[in-house]
C-alpha atoms as a PDB file:
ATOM      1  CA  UNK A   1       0.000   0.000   0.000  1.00  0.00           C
ATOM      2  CA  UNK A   2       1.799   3.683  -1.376  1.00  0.00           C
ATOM      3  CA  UNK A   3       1.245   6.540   1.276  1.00  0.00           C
ATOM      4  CA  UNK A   4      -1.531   8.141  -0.454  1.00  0.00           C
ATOM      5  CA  UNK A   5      -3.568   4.958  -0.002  1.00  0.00           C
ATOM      6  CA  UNK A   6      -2.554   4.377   3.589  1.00  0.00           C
ATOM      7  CA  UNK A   7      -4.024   7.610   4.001  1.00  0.00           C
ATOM      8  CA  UNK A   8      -7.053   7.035   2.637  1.00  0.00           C
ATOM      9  CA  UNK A   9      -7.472   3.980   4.307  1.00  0.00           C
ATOM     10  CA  UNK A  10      -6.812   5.969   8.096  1.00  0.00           C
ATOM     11  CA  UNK A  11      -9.216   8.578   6.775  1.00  0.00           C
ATOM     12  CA  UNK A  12     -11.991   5.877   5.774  1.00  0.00           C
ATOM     13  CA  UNK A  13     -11.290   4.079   9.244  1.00  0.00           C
ATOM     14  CA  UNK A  14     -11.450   7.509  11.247  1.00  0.00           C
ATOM     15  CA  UNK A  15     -14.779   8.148  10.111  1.00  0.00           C
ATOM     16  CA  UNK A  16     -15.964   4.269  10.279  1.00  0.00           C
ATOM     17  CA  UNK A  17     -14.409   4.713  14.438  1.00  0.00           C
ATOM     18  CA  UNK A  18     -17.015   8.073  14.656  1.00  0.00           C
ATOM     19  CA  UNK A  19     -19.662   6.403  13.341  1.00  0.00           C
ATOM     20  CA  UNK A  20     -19.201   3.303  15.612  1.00  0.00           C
ATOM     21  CA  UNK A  21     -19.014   4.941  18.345  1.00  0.00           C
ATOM     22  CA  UNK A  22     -22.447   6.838  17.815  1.00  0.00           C
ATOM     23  CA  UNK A  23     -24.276   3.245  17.142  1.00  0.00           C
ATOM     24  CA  UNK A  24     -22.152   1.899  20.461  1.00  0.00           C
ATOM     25  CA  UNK A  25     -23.188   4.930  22.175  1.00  0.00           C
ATOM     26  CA  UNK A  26     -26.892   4.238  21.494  1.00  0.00           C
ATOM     27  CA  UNK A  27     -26.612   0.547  21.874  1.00  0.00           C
ATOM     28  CA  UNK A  28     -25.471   1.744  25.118  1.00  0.00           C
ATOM     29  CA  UNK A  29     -28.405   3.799  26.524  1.00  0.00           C
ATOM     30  CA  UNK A  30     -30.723   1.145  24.952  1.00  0.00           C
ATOM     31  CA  UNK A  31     -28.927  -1.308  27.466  1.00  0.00           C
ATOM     32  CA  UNK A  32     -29.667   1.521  30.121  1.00  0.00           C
ATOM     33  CA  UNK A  33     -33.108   1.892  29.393  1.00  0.00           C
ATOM     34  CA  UNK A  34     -33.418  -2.113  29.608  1.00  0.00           C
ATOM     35  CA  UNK A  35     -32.314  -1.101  32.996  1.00  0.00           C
ATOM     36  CA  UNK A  36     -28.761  -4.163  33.089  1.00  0.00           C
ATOM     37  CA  UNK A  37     -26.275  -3.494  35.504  1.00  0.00           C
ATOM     38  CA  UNK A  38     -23.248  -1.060  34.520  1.00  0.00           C
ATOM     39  CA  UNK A  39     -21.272  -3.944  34.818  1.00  0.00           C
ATOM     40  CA  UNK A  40     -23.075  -6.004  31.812  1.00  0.00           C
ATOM     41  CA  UNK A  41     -23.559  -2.977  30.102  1.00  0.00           C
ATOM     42  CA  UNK A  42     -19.709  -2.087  30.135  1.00  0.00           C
ATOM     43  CA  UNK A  43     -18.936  -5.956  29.111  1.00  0.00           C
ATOM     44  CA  UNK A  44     -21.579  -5.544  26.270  1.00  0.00           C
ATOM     45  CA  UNK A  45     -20.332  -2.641  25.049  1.00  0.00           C
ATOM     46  CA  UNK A  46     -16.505  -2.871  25.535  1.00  0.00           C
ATOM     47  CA  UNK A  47     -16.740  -6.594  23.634  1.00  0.00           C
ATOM     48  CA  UNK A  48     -18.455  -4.531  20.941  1.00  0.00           C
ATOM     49  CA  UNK A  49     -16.253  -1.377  20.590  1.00  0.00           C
ATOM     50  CA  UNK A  50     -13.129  -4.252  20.425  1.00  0.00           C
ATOM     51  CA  UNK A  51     -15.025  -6.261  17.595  1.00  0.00           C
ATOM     52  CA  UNK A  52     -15.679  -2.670  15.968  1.00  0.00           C
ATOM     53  CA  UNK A  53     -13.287  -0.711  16.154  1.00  0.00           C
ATOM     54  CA  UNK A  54     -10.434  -3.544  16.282  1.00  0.00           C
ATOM     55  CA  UNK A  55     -11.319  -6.559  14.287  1.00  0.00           C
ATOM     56  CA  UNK A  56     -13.335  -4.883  11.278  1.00  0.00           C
ATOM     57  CA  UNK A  57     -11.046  -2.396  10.703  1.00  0.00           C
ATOM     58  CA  UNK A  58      -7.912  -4.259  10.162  1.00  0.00           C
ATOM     59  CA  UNK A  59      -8.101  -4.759   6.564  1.00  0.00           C
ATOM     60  CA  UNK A  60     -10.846  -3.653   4.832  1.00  0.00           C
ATOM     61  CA  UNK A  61     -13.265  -1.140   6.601  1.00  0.00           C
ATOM     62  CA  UNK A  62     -16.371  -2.818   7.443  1.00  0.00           C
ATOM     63  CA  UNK A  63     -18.870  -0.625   9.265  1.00  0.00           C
ATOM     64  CA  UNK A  64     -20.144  -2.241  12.173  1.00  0.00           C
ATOM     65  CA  UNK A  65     -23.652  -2.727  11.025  1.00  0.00           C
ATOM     66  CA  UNK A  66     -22.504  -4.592   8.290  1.00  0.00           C
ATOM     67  CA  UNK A  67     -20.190  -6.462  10.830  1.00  0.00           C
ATOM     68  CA  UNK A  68     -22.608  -9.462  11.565  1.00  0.00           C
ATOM     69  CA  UNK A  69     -21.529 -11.891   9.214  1.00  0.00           C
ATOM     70  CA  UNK A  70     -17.688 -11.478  10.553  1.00  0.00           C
ATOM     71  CA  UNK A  71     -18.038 -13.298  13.412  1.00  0.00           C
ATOM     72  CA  UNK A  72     -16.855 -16.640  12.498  1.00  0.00           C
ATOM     73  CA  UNK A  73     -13.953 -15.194  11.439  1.00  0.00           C
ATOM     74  CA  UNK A  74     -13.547 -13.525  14.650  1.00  0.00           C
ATOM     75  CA  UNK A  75     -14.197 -15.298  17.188  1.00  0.00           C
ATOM     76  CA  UNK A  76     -13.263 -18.568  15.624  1.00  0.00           C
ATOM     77  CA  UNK A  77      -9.691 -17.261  14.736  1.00  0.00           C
ATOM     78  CA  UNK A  78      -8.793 -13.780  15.570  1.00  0.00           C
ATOM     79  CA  UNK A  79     -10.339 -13.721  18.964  1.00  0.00           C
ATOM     80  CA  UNK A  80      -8.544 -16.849  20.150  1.00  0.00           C
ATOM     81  CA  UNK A  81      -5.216 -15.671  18.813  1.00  0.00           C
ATOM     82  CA  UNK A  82      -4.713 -12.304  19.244  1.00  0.00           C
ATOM     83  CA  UNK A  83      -6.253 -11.395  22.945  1.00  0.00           C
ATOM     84  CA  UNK A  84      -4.591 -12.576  25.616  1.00  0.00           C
ATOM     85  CA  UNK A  85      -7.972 -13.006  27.728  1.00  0.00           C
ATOM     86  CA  UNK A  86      -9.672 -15.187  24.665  1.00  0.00           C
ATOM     87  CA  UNK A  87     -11.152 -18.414  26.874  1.00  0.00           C
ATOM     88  CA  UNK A  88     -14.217 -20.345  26.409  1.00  0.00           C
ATOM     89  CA  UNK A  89     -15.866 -17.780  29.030  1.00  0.00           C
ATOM     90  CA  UNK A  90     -14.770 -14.826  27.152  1.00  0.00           C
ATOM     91  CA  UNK A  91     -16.152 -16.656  23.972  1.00  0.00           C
ATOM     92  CA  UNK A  92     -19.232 -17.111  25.673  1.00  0.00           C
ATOM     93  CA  UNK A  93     -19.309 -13.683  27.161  1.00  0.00           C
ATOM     94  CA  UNK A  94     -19.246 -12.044  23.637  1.00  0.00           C
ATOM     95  CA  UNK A  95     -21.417 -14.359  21.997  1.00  0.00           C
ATOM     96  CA  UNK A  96     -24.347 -12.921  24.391  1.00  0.00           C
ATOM     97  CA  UNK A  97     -23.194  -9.091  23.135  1.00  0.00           C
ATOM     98  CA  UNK A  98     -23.216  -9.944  19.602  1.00  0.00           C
ATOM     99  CA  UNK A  99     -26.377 -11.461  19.861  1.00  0.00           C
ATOM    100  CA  UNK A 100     -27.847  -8.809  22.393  1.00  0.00           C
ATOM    101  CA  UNK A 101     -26.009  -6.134  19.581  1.00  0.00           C
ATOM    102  CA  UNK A 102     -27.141  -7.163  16.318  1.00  0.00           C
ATOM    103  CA  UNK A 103     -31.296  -7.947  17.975  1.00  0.00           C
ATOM    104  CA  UNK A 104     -31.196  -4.343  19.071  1.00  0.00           C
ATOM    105  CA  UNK A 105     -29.671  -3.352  15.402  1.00  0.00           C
ATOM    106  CA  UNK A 106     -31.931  -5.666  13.556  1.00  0.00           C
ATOM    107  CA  UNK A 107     -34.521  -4.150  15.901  1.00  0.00           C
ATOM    108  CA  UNK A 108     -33.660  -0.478  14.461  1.00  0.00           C
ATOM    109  CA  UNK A 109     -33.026  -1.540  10.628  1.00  0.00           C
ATOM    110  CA  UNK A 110     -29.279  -1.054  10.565  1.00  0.00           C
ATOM    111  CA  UNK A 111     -28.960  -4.607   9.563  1.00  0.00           C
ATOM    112  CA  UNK A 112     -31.448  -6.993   7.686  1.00  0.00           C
ATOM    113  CA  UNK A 113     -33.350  -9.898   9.346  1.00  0.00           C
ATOM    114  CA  UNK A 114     -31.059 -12.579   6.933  1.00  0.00           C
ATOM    115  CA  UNK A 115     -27.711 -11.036   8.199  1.00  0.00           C
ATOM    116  CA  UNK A 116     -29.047 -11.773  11.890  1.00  0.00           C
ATOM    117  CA  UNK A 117     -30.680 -14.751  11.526  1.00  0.00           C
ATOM    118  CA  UNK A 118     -27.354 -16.030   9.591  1.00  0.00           C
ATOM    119  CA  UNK A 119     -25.403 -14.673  12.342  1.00  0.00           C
ATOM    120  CA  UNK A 120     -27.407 -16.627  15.218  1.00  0.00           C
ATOM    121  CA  UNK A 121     -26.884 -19.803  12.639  1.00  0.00           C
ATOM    122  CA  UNK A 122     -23.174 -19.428  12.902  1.00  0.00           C
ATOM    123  CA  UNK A 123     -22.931 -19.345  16.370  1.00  0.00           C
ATOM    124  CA  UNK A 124     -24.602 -22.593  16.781  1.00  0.00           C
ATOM    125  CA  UNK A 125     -23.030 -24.037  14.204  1.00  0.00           C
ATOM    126  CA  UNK A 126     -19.728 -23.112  15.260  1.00  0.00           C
ATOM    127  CA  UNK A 127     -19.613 -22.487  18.762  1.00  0.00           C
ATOM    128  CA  UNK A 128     -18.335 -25.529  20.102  1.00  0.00           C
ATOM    129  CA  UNK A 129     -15.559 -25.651  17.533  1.00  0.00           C
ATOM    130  CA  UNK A 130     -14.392 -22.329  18.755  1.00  0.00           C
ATOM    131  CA  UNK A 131     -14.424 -23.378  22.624  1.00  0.00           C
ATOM    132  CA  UNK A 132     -12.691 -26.389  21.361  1.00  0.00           C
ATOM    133  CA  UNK A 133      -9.760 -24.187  19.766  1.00  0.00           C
ATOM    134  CA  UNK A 134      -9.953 -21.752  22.696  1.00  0.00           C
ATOM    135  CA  UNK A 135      -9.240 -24.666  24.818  1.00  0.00           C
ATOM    136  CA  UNK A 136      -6.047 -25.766  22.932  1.00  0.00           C
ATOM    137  CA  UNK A 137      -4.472 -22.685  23.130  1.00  0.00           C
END
């Protein structure tokens, strides 16, 4: 990648970061009004903002509403190798924020009722493979 598209890329992932955080930041006091504890909500959200602003922006620059169908790659791979705190809990812990993440943005129509319902399909397809790997390492 030349500089000029190295800077295009950090100006297209700057902007993703803003919008992510808005959509975080709502997910956020939609967890509120659902009245969790602060401590779920800052799990929720924190797994979130790391799969957002981390994962989907290493390569190409996925918006996190188009993020759903990433997961496999994620937290079959990527999770388990590059966090020092990926476990089967930790697994477990973010499988309940993508699916309490992606309801509430299905819920608003920032992502489509196939992308969800494909998501929810991966993760019990492939869930026990991933605690498997997580396990290994």
């Amino acid at each position: 990648m030349d500089d000029k598209a190295y800077e295009e890329w950090e100006v297209k992932c700057d902007k993703t970061r803003e919008a992510n955080l808005k959509v975080l930041a709502d997910f956020e006091a939609h967890l509120v009004s659902n009245s969790l504890s602060p401590k779920t909500i800052k799990r929720h959200v924190s797994n979130m903002e790391f799969y957002a602003n981390t994962y989907l922006l290493r390569y190409e620059v996925v918006p996190v509403e188009e993020g759903a169908l990433q997961i496999r790659g994620f937290l079959g791979d990527y999770f388990i190798r590059k966090t020092c705190w990926g476990s089967r809990n930790t697994i477990k812990e973010n499988i309940g924020s993508f699916k309490k993440f992606y309801a509430y943005l299905n819920k608003k129509g920032y992502t489509s009722n196939d992308d969800f319902g494909m998501m929810k399909e991966i993760i019990k397809e492939e869930k026990e493979n991933w605690f498997a790997l997580a396990d290994r390492f």
